[in-house]
C-alpha atoms as a PDB file:
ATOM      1  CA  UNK A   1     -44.470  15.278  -2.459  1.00  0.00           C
ATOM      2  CA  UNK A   2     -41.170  13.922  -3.313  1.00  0.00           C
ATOM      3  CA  UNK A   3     -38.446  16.483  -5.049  1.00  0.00           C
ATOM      4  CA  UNK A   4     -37.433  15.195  -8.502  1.00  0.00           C
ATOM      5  CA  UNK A   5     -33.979  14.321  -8.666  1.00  0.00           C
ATOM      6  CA  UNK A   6     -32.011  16.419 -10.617  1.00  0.00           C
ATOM      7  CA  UNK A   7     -29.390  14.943 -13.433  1.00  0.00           C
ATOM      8  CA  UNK A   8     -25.604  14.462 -12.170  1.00  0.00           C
ATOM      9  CA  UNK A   9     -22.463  15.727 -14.358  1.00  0.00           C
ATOM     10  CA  UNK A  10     -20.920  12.447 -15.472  1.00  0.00           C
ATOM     11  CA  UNK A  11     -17.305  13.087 -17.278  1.00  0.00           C
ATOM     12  CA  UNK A  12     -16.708   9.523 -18.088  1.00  0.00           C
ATOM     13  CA  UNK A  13     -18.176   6.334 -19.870  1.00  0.00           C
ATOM     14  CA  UNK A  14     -16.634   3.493 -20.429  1.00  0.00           C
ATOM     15  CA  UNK A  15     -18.143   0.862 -22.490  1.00  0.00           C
ATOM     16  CA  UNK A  16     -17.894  -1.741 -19.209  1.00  0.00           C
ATOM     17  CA  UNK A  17     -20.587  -1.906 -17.492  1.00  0.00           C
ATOM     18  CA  UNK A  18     -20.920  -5.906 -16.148  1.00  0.00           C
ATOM     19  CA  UNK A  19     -18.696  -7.370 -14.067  1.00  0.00           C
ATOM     20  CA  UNK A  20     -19.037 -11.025 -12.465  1.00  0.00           C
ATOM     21  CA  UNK A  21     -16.935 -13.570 -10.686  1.00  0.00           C
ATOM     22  CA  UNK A  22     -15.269 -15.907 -12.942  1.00  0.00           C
ATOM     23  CA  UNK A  23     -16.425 -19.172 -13.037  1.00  0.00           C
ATOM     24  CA  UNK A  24     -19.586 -19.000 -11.858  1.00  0.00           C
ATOM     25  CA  UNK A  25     -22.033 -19.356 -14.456  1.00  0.00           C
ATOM     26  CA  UNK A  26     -24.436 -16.195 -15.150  1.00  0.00           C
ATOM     27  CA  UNK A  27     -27.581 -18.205 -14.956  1.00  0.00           C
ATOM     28  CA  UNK A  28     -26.146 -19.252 -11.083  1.00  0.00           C
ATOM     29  CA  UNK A  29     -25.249 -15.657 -10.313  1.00  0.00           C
ATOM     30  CA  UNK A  30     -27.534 -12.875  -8.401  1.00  0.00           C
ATOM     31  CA  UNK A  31     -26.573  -9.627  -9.515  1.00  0.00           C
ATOM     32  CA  UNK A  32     -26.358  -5.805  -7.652  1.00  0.00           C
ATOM     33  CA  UNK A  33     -27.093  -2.505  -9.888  1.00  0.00           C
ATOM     34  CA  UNK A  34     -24.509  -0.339  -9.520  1.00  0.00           C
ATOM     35  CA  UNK A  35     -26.008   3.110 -11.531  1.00  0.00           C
ATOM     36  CA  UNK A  36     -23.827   5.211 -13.637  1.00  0.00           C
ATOM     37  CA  UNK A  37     -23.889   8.214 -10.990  1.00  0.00           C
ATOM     38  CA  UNK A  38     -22.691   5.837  -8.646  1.00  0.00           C
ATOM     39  CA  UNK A  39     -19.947   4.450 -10.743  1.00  0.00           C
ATOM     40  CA  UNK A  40     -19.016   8.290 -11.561  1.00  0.00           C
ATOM     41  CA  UNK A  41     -18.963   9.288  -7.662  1.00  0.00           C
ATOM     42  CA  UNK A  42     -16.744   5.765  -6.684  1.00  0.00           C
ATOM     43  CA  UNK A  43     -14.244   7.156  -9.566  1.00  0.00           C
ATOM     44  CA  UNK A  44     -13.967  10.595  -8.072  1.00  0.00           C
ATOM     45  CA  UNK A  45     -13.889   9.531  -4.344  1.00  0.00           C
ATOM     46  CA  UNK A  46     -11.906   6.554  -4.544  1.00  0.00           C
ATOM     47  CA  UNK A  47      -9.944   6.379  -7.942  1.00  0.00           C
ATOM     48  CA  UNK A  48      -9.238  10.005  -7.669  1.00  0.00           C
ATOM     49  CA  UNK A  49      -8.896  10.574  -4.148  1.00  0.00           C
ATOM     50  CA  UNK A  50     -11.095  13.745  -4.223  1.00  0.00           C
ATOM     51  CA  UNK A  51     -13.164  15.537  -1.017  1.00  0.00           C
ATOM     52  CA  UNK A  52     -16.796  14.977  -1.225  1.00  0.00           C
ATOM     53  CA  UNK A  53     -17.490  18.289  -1.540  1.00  0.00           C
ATOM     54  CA  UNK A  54     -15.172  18.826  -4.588  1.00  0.00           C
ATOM     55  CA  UNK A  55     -16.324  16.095  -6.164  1.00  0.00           C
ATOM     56  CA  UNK A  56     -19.898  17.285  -5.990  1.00  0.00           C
ATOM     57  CA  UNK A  57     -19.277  20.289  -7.226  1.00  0.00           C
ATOM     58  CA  UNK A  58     -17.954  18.056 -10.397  1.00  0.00           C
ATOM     59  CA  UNK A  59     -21.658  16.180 -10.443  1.00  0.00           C
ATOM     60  CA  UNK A  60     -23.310  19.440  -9.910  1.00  0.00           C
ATOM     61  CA  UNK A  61     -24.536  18.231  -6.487  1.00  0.00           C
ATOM     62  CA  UNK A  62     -23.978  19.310  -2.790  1.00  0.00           C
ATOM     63  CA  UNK A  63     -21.754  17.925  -0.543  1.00  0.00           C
ATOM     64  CA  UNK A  64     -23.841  15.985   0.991  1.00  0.00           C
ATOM     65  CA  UNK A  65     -25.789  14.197  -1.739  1.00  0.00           C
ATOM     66  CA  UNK A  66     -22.503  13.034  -3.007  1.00  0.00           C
ATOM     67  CA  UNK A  67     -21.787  11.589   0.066  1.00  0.00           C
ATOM     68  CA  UNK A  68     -25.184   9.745  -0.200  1.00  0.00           C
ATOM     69  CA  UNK A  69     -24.212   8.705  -3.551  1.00  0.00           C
ATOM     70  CA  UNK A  70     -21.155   7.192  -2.895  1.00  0.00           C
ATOM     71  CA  UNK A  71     -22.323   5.212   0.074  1.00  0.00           C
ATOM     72  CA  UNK A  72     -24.851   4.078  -2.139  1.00  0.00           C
ATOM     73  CA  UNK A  73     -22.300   2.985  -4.135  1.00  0.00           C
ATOM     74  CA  UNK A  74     -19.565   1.384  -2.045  1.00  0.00           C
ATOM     75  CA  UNK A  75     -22.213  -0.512  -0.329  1.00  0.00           C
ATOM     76  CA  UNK A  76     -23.530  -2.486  -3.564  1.00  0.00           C
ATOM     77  CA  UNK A  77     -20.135  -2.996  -4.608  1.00  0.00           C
ATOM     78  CA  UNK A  78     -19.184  -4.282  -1.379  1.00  0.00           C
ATOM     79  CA  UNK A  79     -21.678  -6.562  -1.205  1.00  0.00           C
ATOM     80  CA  UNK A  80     -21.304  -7.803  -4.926  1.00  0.00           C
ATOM     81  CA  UNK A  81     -17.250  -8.546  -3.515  1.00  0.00           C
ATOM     82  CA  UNK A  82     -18.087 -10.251  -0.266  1.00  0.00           C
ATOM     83  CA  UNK A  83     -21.256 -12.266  -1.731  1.00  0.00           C
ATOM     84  CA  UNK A  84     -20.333 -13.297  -5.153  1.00  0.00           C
ATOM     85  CA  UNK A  85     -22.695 -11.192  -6.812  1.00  0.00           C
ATOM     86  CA  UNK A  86     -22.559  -9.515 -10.532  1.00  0.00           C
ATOM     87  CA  UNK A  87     -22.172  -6.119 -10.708  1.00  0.00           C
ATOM     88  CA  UNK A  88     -25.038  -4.457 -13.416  1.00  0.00           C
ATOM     89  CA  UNK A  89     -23.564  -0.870 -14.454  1.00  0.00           C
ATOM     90  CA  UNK A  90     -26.874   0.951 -15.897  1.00  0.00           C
ATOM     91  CA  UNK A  91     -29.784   3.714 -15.463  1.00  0.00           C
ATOM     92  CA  UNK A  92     -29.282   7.215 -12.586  1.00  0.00           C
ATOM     93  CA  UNK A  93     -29.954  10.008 -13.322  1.00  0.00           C
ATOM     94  CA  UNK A  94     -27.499  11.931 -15.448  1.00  0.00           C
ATOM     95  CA  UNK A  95     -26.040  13.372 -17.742  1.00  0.00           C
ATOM     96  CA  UNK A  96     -22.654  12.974 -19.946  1.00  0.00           C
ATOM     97  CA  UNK A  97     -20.475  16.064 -20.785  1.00  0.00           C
ATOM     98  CA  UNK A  98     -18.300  15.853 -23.807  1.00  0.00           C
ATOM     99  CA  UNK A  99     -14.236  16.754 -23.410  1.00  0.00           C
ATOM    100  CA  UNK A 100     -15.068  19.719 -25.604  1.00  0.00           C
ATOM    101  CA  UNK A 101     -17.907  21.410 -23.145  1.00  0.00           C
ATOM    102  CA  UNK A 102     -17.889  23.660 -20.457  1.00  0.00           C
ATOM    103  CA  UNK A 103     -20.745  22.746 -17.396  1.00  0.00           C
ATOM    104  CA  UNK A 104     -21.887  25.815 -15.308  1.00  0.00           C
ATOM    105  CA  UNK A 105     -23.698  26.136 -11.980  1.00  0.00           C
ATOM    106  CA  UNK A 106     -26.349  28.657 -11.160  1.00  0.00           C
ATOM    107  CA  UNK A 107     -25.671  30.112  -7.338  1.00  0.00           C
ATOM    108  CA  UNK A 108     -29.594  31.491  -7.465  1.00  0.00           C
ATOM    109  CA  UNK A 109     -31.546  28.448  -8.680  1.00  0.00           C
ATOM    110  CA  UNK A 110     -28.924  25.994  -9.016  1.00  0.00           C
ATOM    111  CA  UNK A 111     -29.514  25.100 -13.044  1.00  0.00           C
ATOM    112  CA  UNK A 112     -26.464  23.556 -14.869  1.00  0.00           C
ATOM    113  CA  UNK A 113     -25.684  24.404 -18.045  1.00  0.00           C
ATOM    114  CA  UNK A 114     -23.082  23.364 -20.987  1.00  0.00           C
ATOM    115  CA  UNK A 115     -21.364  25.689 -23.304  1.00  0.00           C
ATOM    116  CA  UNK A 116     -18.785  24.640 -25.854  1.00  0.00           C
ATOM    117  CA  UNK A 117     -15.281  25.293 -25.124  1.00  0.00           C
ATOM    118  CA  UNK A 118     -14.281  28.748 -26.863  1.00  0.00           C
ATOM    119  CA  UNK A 119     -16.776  30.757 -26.688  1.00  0.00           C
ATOM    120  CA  UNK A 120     -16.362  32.557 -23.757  1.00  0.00           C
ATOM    121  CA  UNK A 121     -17.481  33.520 -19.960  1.00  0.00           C
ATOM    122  CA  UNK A 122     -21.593  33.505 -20.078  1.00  0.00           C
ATOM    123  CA  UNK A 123     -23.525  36.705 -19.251  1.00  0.00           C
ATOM    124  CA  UNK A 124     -25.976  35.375 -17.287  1.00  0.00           C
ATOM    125  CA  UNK A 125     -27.904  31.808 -16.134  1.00  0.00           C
ATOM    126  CA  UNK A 126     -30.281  31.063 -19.270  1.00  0.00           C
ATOM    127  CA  UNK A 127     -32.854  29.688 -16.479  1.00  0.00           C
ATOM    128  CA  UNK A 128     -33.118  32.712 -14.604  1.00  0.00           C
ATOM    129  CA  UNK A 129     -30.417  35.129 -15.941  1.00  0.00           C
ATOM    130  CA  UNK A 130     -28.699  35.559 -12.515  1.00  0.00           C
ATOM    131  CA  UNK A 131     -25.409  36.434 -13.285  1.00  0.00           C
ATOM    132  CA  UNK A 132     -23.923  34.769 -10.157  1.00  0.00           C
ATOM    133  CA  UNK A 133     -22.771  31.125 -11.354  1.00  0.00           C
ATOM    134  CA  UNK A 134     -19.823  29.044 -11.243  1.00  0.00           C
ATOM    135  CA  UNK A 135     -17.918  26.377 -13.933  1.00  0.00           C
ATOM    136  CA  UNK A 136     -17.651  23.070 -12.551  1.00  0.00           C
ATOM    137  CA  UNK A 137     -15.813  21.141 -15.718  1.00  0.00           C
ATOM    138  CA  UNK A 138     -14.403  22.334 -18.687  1.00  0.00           C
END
């Protein structure tokens, strides 16, 4: 049985998400999906310049699933560049944090968590209430 994919921190959304080569006609265009994880882990890597592994701990994911991610990523946007295709920004699995949140990271069973800004350190992991965990944004 396949494990279910767990949601990755996304920090930002714009309200792009199509891109095509001008002049061609939609209706003459193929298109690639680019998915807004991916999008998220090209920003980090490449925009950003960050490691892999410090930019997984920002999408609440190892070190190497980011690096899956992004190779995901580069290679449908590479082939939208080199083959004239559209570029379809939608669907992953994630989730968005708000500027105003805090995400944490459970050591034990790895659950993520958001807590406003303000209120303080948690006590504990509300999944299993180790008190071993990590903040990732915020």
């Amino acid at each position: 049985m396949v494990r279910p994919q767990k949601n990755r921190i996304v920090e930002f959304n714009p309200s792009i998400s199509y891109f095509k080569p001008r002049g061609i006609p939609m209706i003459d265009l193929e298109e690639v999906r680019l998915t807004v994880d991916e999008r998220e882990a090209i920003r980090l890597a490449d925009l950003l310049g960050m490691s892999h592994e410090e930019a997984g701990r920002r999408m609440g994911v190892s070190r190497a699933t980011f690096g899956r991610i992004v190779q995901n990523a580069r290679r449908a946007v590479a082939d939208a560049l080199i083959n004239g295709k559209a570029i379809n920004v939608e669907g992953g699995h994630y989730t968005i944090v708000a500027d105003e949140e805090r995400v944490f990271v459970c050591r034990s069973c790895h659950h993520s968590w958001r807590e406003p800004k303000g209120t303080g350190r948690p006590g504990q992991c509300p999944a299993c209430s180790h008190e071993d965990f990590y903040r990732i944004r915020g």
